[in-house]
Protein backbone atom coordinates (compact mmCIF):
# COMPACT_ATOMS: atom_id res chain seq x y z
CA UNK A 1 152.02 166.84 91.24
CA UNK A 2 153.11 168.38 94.83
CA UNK A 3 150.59 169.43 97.51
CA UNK A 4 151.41 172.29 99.89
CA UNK A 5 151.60 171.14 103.78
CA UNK A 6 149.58 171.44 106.22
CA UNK A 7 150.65 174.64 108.78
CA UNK A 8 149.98 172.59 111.39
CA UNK A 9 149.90 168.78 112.36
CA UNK A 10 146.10 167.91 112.31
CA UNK A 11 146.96 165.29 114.43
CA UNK A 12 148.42 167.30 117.40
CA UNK A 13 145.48 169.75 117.64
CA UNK A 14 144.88 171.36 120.87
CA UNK A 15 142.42 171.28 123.32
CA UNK A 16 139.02 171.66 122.98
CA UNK A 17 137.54 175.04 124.31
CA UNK A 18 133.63 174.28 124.59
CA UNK A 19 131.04 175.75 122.03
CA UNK A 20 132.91 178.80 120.82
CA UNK A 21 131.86 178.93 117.61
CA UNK A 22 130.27 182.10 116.25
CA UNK A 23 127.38 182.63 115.08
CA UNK A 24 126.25 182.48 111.38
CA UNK A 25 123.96 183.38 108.89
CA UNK A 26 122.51 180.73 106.49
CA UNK A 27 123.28 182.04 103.18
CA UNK A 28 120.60 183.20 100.90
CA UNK A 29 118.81 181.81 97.83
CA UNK A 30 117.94 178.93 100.29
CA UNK A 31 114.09 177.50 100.03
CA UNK A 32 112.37 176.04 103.17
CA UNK A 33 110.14 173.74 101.30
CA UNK A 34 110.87 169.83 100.81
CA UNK A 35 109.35 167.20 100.68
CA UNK A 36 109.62 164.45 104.04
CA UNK A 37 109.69 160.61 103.76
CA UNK A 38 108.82 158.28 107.23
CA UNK A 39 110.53 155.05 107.05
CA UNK A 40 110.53 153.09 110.17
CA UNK A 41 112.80 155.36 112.49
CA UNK A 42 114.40 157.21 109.49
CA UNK A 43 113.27 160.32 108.79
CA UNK A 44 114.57 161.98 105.00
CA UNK A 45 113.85 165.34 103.79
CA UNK A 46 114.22 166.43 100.08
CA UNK A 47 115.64 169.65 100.14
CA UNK A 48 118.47 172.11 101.31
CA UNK A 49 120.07 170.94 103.93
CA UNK A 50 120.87 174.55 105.54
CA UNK A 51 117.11 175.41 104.56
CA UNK A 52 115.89 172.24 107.10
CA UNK A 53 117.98 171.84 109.74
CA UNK A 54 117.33 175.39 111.30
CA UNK A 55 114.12 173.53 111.31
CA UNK A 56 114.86 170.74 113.02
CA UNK A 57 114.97 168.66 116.70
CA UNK A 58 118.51 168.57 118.05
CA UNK A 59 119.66 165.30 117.31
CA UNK A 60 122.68 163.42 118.88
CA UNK A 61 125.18 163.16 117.13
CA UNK A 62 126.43 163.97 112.93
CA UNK A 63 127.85 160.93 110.45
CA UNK A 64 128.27 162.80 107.18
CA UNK A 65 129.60 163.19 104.04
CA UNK A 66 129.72 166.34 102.52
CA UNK A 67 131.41 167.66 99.20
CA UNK A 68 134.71 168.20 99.40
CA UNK A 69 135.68 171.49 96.98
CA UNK A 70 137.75 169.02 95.13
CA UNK A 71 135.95 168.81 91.70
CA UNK A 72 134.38 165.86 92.35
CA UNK A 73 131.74 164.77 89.59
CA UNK A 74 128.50 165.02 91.61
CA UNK A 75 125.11 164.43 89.52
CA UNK A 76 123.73 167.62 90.00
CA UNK A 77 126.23 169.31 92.61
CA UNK A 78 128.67 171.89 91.48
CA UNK A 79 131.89 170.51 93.79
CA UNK A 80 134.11 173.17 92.46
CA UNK A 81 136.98 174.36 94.62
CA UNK A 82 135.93 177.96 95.12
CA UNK A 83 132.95 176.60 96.91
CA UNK A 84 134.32 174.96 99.65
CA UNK A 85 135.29 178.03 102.16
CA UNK A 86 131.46 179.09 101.92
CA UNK A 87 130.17 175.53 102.69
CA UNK A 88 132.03 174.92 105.75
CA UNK A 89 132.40 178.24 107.23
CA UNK A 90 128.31 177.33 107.45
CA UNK A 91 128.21 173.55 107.88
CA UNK A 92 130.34 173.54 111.05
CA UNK A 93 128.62 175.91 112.98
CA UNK A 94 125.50 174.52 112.13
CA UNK A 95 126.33 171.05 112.64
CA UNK A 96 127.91 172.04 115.94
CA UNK A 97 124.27 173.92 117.34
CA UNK A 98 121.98 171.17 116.16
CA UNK A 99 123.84 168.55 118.07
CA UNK A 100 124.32 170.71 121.05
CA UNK A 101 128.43 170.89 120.54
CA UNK A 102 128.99 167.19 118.94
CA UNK A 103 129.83 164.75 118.44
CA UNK A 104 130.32 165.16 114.52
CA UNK A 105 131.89 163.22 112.45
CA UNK A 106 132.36 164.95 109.12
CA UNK A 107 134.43 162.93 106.20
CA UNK A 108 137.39 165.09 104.57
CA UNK A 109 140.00 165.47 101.94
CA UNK A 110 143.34 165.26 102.56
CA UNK A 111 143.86 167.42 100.25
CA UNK A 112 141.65 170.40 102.62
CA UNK A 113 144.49 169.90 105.47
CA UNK A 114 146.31 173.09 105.14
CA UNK A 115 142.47 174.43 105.62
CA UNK A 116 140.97 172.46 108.53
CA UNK A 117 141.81 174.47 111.29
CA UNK A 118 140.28 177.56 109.87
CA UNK A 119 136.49 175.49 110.03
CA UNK A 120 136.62 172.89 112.53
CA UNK A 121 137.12 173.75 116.43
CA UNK A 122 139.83 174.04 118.47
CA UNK A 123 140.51 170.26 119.69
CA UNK A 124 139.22 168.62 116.95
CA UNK A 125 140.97 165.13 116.08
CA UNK A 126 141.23 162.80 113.63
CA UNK A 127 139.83 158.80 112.70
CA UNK A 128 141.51 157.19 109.89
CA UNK A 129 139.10 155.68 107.93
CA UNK A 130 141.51 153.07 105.83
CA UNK A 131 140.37 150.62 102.75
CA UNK A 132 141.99 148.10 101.76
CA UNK A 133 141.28 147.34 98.20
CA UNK A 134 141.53 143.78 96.00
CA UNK A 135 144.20 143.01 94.15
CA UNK A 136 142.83 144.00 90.64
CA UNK A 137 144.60 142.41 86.92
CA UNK A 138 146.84 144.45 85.75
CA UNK A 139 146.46 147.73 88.79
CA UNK A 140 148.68 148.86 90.95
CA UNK A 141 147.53 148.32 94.49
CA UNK A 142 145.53 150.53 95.71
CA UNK A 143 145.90 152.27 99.43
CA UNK A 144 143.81 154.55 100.61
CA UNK A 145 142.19 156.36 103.71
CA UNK A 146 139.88 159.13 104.48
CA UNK A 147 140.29 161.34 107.29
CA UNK A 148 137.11 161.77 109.40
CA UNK A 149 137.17 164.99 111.81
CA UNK A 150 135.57 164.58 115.14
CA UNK A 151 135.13 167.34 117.60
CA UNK A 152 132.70 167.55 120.82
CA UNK A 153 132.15 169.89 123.65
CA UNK A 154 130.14 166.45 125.47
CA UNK A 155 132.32 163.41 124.94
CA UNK A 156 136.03 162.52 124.12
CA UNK A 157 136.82 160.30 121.05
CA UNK A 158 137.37 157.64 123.59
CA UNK A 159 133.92 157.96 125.06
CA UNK A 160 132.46 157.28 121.30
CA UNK A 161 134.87 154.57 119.28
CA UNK A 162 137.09 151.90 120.71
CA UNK A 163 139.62 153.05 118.18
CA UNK A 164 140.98 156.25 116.31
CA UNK A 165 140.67 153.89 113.06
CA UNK A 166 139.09 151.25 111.18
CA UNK A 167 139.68 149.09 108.08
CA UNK A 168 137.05 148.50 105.17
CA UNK A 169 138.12 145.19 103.82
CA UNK A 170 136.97 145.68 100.16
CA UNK A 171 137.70 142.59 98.92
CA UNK A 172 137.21 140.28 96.90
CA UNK A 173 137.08 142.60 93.57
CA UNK A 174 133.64 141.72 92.14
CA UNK A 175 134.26 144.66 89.36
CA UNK A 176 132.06 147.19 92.18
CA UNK A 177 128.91 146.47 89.72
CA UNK A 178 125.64 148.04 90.69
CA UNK A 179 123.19 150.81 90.33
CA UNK A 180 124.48 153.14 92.79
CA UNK A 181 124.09 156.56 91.51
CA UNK A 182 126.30 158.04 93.75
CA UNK A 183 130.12 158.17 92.27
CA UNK A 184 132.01 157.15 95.54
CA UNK A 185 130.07 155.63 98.26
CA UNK A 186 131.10 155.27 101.49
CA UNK A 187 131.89 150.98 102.42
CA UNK A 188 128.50 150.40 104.61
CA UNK A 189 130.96 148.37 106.82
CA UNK A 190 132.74 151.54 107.52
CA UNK A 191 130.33 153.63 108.37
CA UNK A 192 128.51 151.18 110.56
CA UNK A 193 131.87 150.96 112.42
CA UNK A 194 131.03 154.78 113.61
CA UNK A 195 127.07 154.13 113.63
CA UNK A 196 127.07 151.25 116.09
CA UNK A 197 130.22 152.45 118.34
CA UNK A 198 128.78 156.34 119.01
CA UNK A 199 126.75 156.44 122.11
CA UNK A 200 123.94 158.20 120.24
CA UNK A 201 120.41 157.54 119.46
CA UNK A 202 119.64 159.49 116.89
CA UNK A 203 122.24 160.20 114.32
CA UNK A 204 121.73 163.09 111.14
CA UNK A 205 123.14 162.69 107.74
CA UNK A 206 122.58 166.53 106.29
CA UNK A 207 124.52 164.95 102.95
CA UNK A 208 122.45 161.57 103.01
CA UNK A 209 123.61 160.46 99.55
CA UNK A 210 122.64 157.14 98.33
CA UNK A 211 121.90 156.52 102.11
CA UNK A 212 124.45 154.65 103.50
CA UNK A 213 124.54 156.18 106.79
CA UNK A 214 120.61 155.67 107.07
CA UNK A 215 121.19 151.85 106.62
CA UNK A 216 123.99 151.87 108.82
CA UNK A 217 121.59 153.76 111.57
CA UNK A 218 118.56 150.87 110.82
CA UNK A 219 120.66 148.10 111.24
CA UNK A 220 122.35 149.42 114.27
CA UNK A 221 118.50 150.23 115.47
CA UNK A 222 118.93 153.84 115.79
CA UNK A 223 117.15 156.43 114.39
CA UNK A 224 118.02 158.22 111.60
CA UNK A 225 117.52 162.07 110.29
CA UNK A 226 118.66 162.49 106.40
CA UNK A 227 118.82 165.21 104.18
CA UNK A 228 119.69 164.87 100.12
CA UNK A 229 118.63 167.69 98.03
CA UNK A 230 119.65 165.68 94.72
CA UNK A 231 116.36 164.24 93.64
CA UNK A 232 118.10 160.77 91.86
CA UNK A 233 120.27 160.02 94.85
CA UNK A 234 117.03 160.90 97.40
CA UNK A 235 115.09 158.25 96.07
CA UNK A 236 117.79 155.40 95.82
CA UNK A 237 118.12 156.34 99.43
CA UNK A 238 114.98 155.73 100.42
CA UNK A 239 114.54 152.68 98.32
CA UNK A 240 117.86 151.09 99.77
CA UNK A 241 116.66 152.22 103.30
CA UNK A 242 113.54 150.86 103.06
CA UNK A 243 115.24 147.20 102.01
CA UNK A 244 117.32 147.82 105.56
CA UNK A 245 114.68 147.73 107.77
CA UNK A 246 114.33 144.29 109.28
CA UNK A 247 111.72 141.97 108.28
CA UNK A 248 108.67 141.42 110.59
């Protein structure tokens, strides 16, 4: 299978113009009701995540997941390809007002670079999230990274990580057993790595998940905004949030 490149090197994007993103209108069949869950300094809402955070506090900064448009077998979430132009030409905009022009970090597909400079602004760069996996009987090694896209009108990547990378050391293989619901977690090491470096106090998740960037925020003793409209995954994120928070 062949992939079309990428127009441009998402590595050599150019500089940063300030908060010139248009405006945007939330699209429609979107319900303002959810339900909202306290947990120490985390704060998770049930719901629509373009319904609640019109709603919301600015927070600091973004550390998120969302679906990629790449088919991906979500529990309840229909990931197919067509979708993705809609989602983002909202998300970034959105994600860009509520933290006051970044910083966001927002988890890609490679597989979207031939698309990224059409959503994310002018400026934006790049983290390599890299994994290395066990060796597993008879598997190929496994290699793999994630691109994470950062962009700010407040900080430089500098001012936020020590590094433009980090490696998730996955092993040793213990078969990945357990009753995460979610198909493909982020490694909890990994996303602490972004969690604990930013300079920000309070950190939103708008595609909480099973949570891992809410356990990642309590054990770095920041607070935490989530949002998870999947009712399964929203309550395995509060449970495993809940088991985070640091005994008295």
């Amino acid at each position: 299978m062949t992939y079309a490149l990428a127009p441009v090197n998402p590595f050599l994007a150019a500089g940063f113009q300030g908060n010139a993103i248009a405006p945007h209108t939330v699209p429609e069949h979107r319900s303002a009701s959810c339900r909202t869950v306290q947990i120490g300094h985390a704060t998770l809402y049930h719901g629509n995540c373009f319904a609640i955070m019109p709603t919301l506090d600015s927070v600091d900064a973004v550390v998120t997941d969302p679906p990629y448009g790449t088919g991906f077998a979500y529990r309840s979430y229909d990931d197919a390809p067509h979708k993705y132009h809609d989602l983002m030409k909202h998300l970034v905009p959105e994600l860009t007002r509520i933290t006051d022009a970044g910083p966001c970090f927002v988890w890609q597909s490679p597989l979207k670079a031939d698309q990224w400079h059409t959503y994310f602004p002018k400026g934006y760069r790049i983290i390599a999230a890299c994994k290395l996996y066990p060796e597993r009987p008879g598997k190929r090694n496994c290699l793999s990274w994630d691109p994470v896209i950062f962009w700010s009108g407040n900080s430089r990547i500098h001012d936020e990580l020590p590094a433009d990378w980090h490696l998730a050391d996955l092993r040793p293989y213990d078969g990945y057993q357990g009753d995460n619901p979610v198909p493909c977690p982020r490694p909890l090491q990994q996303v602490s790595y972004f969690c604990r470096s930013i300079r920000a106090r309070t950190i939103l998740d708008p595609f909480m998940g099973s949570g891992t960037t809410g356990v990642a925020c309590v054990q770095a003793g920041k607070r935490f905004v989530g949002i998870e409209q999947d009712p399964v995954y929203f309550e395995y994120a509060c449970e495993r949030i809940r088991k985070a928070l640091p005994t008295p």
